[in-house]
N, C-alpha and C. Protein backbone atom coordinates (compact mmCIF):
# COMPACT_ATOMS: atom_id res chain seq x y z
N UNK A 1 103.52 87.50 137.57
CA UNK A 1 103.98 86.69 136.45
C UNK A 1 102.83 86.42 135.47
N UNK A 2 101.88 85.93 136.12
CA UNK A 2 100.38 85.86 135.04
C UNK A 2 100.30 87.00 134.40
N UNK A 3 100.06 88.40 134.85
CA UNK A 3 99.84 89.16 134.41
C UNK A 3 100.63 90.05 133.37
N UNK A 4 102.03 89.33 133.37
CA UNK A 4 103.03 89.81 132.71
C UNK A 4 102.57 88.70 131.39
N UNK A 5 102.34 87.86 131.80
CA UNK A 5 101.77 86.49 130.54
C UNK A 5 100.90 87.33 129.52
N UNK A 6 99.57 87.86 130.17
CA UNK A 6 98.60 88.25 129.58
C UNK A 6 98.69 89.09 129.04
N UNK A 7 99.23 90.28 129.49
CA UNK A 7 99.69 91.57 128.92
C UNK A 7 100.63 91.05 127.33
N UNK A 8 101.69 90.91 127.60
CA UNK A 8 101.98 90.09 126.28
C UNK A 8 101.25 89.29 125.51
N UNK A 9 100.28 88.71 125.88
CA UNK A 9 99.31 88.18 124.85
C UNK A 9 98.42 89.27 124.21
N UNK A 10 97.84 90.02 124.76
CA UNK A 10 97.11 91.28 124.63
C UNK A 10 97.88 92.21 123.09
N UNK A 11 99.09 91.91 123.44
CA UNK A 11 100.03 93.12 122.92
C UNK A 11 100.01 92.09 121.25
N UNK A 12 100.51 90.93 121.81
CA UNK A 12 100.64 90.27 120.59
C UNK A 12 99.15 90.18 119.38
N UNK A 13 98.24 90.02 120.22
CA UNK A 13 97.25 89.96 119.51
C UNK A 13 96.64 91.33 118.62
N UNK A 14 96.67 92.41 119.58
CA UNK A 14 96.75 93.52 119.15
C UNK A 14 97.56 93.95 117.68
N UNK A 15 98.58 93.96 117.76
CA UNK A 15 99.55 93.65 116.77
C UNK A 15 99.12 92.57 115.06
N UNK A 16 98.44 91.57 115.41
CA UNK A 16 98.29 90.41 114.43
C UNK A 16 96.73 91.50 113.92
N UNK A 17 95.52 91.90 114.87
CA UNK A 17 94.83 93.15 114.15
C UNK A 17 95.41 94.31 113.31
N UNK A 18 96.61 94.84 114.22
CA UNK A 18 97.06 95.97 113.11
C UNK A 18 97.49 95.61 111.71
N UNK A 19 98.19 94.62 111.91
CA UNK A 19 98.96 94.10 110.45
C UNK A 19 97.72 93.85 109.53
N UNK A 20 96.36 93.03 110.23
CA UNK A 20 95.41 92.99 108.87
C UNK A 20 95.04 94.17 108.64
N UNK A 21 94.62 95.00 108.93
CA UNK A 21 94.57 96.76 108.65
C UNK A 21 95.46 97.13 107.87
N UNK A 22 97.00 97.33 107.75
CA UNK A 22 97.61 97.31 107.02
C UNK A 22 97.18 96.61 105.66
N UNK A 23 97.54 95.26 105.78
CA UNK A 23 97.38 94.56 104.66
C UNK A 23 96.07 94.83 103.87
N UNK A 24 94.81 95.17 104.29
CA UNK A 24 93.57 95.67 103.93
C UNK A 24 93.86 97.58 102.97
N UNK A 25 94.91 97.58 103.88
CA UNK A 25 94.97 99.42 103.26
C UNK A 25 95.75 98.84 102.09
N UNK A 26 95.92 97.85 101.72
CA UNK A 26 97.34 97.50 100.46
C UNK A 26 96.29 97.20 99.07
N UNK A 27 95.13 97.09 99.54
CA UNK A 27 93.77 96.15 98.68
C UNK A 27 93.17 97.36 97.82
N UNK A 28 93.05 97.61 97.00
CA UNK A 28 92.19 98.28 96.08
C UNK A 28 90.95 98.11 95.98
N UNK A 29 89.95 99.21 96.63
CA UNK A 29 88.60 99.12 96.53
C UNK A 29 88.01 100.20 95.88
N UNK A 30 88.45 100.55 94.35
CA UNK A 30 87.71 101.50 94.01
C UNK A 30 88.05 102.58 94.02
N UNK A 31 88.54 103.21 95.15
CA UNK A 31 88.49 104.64 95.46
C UNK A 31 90.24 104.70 95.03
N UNK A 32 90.79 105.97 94.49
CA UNK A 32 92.47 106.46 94.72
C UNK A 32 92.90 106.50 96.23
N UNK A 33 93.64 105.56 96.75
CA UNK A 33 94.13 105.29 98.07
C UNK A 33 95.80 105.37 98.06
N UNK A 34 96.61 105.94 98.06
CA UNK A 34 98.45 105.83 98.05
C UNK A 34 98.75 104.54 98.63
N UNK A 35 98.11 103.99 99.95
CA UNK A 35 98.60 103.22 100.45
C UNK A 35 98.87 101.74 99.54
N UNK A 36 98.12 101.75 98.35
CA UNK A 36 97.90 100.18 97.68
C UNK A 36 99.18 100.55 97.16
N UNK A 37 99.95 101.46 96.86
CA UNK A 37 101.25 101.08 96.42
C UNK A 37 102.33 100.98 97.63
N UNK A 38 101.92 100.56 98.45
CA UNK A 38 102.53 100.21 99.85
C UNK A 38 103.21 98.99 99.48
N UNK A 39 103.13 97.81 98.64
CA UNK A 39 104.02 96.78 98.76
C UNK A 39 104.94 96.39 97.34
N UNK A 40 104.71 97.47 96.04
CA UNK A 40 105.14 98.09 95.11
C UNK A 40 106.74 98.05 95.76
N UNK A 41 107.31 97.17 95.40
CA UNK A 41 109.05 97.23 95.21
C UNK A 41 109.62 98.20 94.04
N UNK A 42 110.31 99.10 94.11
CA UNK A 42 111.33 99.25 93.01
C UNK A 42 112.84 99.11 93.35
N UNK A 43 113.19 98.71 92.02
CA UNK A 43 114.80 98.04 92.30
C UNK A 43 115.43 99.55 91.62
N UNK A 44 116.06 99.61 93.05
CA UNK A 44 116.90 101.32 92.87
C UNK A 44 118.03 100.89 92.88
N UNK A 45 119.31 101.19 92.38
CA UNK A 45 120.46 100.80 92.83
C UNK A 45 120.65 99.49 93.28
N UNK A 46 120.08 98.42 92.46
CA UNK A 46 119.95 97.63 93.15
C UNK A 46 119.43 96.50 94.46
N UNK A 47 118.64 97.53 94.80
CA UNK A 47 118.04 97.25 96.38
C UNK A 47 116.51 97.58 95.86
N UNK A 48 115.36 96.86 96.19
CA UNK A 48 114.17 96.83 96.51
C UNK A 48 114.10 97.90 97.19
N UNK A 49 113.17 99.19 97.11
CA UNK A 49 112.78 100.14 97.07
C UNK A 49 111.55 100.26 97.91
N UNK A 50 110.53 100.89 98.60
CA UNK A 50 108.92 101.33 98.40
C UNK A 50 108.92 102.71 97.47
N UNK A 51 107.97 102.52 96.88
CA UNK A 51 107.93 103.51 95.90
C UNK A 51 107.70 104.56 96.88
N UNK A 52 107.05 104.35 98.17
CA UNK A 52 107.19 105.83 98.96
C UNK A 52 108.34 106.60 99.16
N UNK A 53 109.03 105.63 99.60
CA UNK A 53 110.67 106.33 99.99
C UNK A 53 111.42 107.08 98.65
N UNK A 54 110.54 106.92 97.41
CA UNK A 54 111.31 107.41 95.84
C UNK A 54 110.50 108.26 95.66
N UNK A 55 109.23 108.49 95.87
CA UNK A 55 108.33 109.41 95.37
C UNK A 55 107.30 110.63 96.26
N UNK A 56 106.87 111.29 95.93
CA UNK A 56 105.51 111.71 96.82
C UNK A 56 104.36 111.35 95.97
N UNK A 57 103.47 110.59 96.66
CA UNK A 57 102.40 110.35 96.05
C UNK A 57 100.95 110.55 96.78
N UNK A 58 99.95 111.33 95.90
CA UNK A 58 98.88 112.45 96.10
C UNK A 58 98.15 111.26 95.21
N UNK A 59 96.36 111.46 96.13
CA UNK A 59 95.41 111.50 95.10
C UNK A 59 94.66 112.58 94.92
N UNK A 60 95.07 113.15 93.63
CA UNK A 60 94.34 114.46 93.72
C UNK A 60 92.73 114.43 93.24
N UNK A 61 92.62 113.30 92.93
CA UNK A 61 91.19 113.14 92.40
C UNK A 61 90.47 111.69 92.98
N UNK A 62 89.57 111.14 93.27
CA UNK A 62 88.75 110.52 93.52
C UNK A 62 89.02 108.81 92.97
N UNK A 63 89.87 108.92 91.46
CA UNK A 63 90.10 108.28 91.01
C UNK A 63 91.45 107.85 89.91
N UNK A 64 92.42 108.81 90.85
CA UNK A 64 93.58 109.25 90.68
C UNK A 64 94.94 109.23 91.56
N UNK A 65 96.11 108.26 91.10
CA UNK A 65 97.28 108.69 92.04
C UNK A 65 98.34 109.44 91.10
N UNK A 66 98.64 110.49 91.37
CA UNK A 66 99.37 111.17 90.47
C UNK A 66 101.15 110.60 91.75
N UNK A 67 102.14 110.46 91.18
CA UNK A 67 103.15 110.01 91.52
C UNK A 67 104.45 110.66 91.43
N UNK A 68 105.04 111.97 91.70
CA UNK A 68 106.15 112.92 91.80
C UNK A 68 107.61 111.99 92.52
N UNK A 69 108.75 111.57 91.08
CA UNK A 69 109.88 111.08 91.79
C UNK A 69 110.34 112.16 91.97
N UNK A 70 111.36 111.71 93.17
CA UNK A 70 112.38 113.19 93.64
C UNK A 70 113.47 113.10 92.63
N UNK A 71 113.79 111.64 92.24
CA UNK A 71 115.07 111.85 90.89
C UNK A 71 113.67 111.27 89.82
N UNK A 72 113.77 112.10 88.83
CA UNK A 72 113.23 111.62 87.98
C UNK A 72 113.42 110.48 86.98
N UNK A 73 114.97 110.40 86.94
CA UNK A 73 115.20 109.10 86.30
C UNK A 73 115.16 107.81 86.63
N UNK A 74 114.27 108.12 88.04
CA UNK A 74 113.52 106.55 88.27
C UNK A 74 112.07 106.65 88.15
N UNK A 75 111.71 107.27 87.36
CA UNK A 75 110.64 107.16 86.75
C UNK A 75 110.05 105.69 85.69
N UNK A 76 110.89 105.47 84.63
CA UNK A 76 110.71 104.34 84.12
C UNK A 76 110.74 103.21 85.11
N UNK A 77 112.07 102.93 86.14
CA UNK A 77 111.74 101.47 86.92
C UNK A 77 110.53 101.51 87.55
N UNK A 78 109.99 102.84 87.91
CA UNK A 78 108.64 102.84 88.75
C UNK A 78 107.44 102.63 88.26
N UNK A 79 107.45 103.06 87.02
CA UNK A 79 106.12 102.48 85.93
C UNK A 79 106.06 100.81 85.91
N UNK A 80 107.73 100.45 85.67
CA UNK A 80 107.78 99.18 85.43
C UNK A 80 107.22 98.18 86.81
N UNK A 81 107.53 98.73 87.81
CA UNK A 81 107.31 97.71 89.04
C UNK A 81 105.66 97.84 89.25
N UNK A 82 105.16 99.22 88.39
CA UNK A 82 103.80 98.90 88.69
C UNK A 82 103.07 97.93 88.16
N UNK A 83 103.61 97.95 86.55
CA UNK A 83 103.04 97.01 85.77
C UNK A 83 103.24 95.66 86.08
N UNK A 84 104.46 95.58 86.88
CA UNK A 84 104.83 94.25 87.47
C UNK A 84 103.70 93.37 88.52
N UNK A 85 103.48 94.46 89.39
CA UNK A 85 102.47 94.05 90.00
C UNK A 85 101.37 93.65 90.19
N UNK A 86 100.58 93.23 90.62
CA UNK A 86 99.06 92.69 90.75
C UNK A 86 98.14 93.90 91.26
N UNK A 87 97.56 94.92 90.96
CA UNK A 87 97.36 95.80 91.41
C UNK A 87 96.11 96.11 89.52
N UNK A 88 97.15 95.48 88.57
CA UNK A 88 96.25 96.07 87.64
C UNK A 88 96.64 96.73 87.14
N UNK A 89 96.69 98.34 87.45
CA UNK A 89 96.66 99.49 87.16
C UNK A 89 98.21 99.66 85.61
N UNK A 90 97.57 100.78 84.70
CA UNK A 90 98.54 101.25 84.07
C UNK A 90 99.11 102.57 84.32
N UNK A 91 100.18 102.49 84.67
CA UNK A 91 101.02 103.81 84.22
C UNK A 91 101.02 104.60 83.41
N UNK A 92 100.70 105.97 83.42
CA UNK A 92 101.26 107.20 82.61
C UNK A 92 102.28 108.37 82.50
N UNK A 93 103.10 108.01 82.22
CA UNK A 93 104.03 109.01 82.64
C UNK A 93 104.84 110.05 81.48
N UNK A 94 104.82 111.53 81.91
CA UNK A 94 104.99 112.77 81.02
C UNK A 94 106.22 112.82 81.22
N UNK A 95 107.00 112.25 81.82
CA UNK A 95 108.23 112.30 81.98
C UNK A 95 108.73 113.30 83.59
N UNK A 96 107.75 113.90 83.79
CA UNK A 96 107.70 114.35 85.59
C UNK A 96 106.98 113.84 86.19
N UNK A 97 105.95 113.17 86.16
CA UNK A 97 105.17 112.54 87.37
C UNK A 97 104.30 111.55 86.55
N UNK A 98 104.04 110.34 87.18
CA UNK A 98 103.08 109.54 86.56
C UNK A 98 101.72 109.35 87.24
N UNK A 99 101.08 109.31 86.37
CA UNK A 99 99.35 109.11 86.71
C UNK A 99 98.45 108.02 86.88
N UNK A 100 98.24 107.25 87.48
CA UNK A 100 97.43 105.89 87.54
C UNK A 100 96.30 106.38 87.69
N UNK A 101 95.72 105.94 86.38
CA UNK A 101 94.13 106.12 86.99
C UNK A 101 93.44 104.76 87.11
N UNK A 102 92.66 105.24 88.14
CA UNK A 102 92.12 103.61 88.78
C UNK A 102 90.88 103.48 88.36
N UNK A 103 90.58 102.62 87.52
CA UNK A 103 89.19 101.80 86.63
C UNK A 103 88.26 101.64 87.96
N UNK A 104 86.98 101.62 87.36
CA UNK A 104 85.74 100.80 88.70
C UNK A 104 86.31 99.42 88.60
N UNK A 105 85.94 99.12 89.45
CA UNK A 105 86.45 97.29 89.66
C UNK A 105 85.37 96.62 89.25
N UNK A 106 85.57 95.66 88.63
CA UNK A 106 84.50 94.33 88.05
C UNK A 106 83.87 93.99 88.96
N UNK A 107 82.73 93.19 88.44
CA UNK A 107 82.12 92.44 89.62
C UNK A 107 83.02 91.15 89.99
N UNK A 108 83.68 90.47 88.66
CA UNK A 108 84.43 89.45 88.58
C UNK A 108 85.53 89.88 90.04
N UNK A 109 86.21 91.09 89.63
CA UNK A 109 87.37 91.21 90.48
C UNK A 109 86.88 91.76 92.13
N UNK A 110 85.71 92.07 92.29
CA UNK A 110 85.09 92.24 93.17
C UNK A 110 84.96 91.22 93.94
N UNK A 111 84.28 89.93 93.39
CA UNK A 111 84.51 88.69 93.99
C UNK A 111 85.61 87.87 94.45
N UNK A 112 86.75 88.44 93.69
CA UNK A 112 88.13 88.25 94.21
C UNK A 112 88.66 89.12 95.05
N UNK A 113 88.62 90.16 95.05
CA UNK A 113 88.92 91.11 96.61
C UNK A 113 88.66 90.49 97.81
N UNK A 114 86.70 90.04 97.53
CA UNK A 114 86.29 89.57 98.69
C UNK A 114 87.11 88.52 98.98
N UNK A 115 87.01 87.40 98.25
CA UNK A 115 87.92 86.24 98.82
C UNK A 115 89.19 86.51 99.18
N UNK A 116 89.78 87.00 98.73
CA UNK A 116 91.63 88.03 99.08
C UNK A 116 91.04 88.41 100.48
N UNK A 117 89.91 89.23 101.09
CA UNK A 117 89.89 89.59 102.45
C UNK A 117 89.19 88.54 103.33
N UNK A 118 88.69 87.69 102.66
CA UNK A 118 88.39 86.83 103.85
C UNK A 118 89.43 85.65 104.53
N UNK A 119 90.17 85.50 103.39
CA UNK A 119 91.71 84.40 103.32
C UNK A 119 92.57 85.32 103.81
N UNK A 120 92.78 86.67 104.32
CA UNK A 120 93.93 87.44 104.92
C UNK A 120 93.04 87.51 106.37
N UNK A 121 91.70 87.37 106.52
CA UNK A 121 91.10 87.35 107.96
C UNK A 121 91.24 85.62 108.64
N UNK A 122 90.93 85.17 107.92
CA UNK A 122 90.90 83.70 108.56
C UNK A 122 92.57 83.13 108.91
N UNK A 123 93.71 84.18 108.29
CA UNK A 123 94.93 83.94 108.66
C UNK A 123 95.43 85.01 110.17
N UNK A 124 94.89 85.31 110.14
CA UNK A 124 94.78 86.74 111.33
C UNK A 124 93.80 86.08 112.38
N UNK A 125 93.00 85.33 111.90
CA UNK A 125 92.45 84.54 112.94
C UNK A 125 93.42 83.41 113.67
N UNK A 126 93.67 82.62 112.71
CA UNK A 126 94.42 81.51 113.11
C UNK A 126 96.17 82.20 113.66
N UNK A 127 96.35 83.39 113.44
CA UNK A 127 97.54 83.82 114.43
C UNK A 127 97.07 84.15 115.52
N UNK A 128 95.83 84.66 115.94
CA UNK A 128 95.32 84.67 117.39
C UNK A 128 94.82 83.67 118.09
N UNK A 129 94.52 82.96 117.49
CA UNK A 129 94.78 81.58 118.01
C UNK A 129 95.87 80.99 118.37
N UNK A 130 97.21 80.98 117.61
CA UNK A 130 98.47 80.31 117.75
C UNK A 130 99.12 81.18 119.29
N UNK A 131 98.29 82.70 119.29
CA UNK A 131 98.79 83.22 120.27
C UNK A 131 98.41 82.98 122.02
N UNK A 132 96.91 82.20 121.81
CA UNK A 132 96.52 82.12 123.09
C UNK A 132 96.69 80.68 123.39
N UNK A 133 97.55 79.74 122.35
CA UNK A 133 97.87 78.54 122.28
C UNK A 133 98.90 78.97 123.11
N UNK A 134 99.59 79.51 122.41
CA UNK A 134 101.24 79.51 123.08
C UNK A 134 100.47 80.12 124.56
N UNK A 135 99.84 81.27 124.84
CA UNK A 135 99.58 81.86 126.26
C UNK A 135 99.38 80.71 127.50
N UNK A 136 98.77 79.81 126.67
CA UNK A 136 97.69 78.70 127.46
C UNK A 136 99.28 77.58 127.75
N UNK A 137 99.77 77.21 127.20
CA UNK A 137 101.10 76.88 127.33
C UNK A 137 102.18 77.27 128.02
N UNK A 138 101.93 78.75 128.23
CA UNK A 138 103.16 79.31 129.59
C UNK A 138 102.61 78.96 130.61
N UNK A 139 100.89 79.22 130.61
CA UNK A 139 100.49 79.28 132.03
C UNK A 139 100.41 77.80 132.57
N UNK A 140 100.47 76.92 131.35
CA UNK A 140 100.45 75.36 132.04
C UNK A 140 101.20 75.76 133.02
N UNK A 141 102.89 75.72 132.27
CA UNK A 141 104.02 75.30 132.67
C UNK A 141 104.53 76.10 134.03
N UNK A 142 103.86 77.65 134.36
CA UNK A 142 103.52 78.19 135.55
C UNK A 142 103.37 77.23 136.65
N UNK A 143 102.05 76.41 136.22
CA UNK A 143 101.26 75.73 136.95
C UNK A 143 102.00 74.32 137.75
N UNK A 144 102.90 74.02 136.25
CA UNK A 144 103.54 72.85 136.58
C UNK A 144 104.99 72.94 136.96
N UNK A 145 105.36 74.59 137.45
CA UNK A 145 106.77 74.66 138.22
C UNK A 145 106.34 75.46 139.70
N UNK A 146 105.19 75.66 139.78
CA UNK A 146 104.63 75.45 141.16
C UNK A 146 104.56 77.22 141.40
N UNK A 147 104.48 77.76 140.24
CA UNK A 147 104.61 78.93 140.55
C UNK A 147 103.44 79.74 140.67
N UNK A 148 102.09 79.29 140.26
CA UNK A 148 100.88 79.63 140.75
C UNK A 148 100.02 78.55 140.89
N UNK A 149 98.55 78.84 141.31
CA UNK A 149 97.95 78.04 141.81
C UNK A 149 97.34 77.50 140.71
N UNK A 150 96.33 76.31 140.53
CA UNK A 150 95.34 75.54 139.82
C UNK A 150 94.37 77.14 139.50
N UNK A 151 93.54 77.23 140.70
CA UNK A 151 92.43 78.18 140.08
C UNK A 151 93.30 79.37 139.69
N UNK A 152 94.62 79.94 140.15
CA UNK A 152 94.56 80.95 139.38
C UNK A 152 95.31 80.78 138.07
N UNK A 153 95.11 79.82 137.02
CA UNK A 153 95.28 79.42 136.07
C UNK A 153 94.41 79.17 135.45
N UNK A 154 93.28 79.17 136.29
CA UNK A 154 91.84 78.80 134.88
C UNK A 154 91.41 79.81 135.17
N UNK A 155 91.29 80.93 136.26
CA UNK A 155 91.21 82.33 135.27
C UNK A 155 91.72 82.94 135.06
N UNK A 156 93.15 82.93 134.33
CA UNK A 156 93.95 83.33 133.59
C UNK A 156 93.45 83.08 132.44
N UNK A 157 93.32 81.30 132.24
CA UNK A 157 92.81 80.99 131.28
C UNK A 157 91.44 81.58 130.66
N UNK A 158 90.62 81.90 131.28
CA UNK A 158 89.35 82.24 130.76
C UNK A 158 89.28 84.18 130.53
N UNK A 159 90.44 84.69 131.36
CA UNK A 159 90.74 86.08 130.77
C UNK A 159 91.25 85.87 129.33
N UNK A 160 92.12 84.56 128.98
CA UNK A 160 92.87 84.76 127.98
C UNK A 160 92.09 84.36 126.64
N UNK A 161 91.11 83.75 127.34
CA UNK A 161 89.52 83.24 126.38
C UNK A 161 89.34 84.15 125.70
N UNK A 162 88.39 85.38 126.89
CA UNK A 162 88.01 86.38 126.54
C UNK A 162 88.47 87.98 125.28
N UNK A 163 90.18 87.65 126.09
CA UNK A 163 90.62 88.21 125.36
C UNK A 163 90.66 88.27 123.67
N UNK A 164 90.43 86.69 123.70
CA UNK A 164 90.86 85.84 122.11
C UNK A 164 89.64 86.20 121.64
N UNK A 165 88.44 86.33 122.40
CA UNK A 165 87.08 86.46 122.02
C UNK A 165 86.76 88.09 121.29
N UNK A 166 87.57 88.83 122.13
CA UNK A 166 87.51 90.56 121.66
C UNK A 166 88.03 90.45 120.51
N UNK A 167 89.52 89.91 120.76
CA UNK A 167 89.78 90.43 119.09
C UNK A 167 89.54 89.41 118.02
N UNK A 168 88.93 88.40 118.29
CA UNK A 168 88.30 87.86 116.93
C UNK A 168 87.17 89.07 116.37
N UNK A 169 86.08 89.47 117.40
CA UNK A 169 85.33 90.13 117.01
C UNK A 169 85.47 91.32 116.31
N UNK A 170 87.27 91.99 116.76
CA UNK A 170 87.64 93.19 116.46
C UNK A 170 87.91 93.37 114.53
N UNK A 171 88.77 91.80 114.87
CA UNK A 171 88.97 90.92 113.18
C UNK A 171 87.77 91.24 112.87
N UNK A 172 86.75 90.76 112.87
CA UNK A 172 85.07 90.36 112.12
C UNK A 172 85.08 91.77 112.06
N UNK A 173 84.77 92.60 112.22
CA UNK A 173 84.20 94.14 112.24
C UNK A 173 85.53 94.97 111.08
N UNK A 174 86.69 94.49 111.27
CA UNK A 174 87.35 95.14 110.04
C UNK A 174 87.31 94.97 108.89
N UNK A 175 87.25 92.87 108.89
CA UNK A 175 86.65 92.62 107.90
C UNK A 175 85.31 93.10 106.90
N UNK A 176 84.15 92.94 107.98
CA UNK A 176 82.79 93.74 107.28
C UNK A 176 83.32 94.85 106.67
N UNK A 177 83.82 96.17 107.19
CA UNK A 177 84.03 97.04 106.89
C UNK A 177 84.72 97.02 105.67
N UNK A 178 85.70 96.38 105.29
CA UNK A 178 86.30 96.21 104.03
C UNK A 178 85.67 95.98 102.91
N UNK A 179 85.14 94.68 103.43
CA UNK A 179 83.89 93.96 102.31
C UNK A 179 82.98 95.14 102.27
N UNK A 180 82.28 95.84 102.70
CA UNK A 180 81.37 97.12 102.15
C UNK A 180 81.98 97.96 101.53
N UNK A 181 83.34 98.39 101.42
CA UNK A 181 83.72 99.18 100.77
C UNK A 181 84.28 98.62 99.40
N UNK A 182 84.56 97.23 99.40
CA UNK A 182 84.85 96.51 98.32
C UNK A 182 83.17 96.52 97.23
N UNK A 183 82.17 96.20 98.08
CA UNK A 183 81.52 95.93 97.02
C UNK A 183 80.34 97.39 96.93
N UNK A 184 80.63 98.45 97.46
CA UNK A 184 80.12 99.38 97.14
C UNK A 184 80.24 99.75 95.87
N UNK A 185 79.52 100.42 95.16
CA UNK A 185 79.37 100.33 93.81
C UNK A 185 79.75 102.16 93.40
């Protein structure tokens, strides 16, 4: 039963890392990345869209997303949802594929990335926390329906420490990594 506890904590925590990875691949640092138009809605028919599922999108250059719709006449809503967005970027479009080219980033907006990744880490923190809260909370209640012992609850507890301890650190190390590529020049 403990071990079925932990394992699910493991999994959960695991999980609250991937999502900041995600959310980090959504961040613009400079380089042509497809993924920053990962949270880019377009309203197709009515329905909220990812521009992935409407388009193929290539960086063919360093500092370039060139953007191929499969119907072309969602071309205009797709310019539009870009401009909609917080991302910056302008649209170009020849009427077959549109071109974003991506500017160097400010130092100004540089300093805002950073803070954008340290406020999406310190929330990724505090969900691994909420997770070994809740962990630390089954195993009370283990404890207090007689279903394991005292000591083998405080090292449960102190596996579940540890655990919390890895992936904070795992957090800290994705973070750095971001922040260097944010303020690489």
């Amino acid at each position: 039963m403990i071990s079925e506890v932990i394992r699910d904590a493991e999994e959960r925590m695991h999980k609250g890392v991937d999502a900041l990875r995600r959310e980090y691949a959504s961040i613009r640092a400079g380089r042509a990345n497809p993924s920053v138009l990962d949270k880019v809605m377009v309203d197709y028919y009515g329905a909220p869209t990812p521009i992935s599922q409407l388009a193929n999108i290539s960086a063919p250059e360093a500092r370039m997303l060139v953007i191929q719709a499969w119907d072309r006449t969602i071309l205009p809503a797709i310019e539009k949802a870009i401009m909609k967005s917080d991302l910056g970027l302008n649209p170009s479009s020849d009427g077959i594929v549109i071109r974003l080219n991506i500017p160097q980033l400010t130092a100004e907006r540089r300093v805002e990335l950073v803070k954008k990744v340290k406020k999406e880490a310190e929330e990724a923190r505090v969900s691994i926390r909420n997770v070994r809260r809740d962990v630390n909370d089954k195993l009370k209640r283990l404890e207090k329906d007689h279903e394991a012992s005292e000591d083998e609850i405080k090292r449960a507890q102190e596996e579940v420490q540890k655990l919390t301890d890895k992936i904070i650190r795992d957090i800290e190390n994705v973070v750095e990594t971001k922040e260097n590529e944010i303020t690489e020049v």
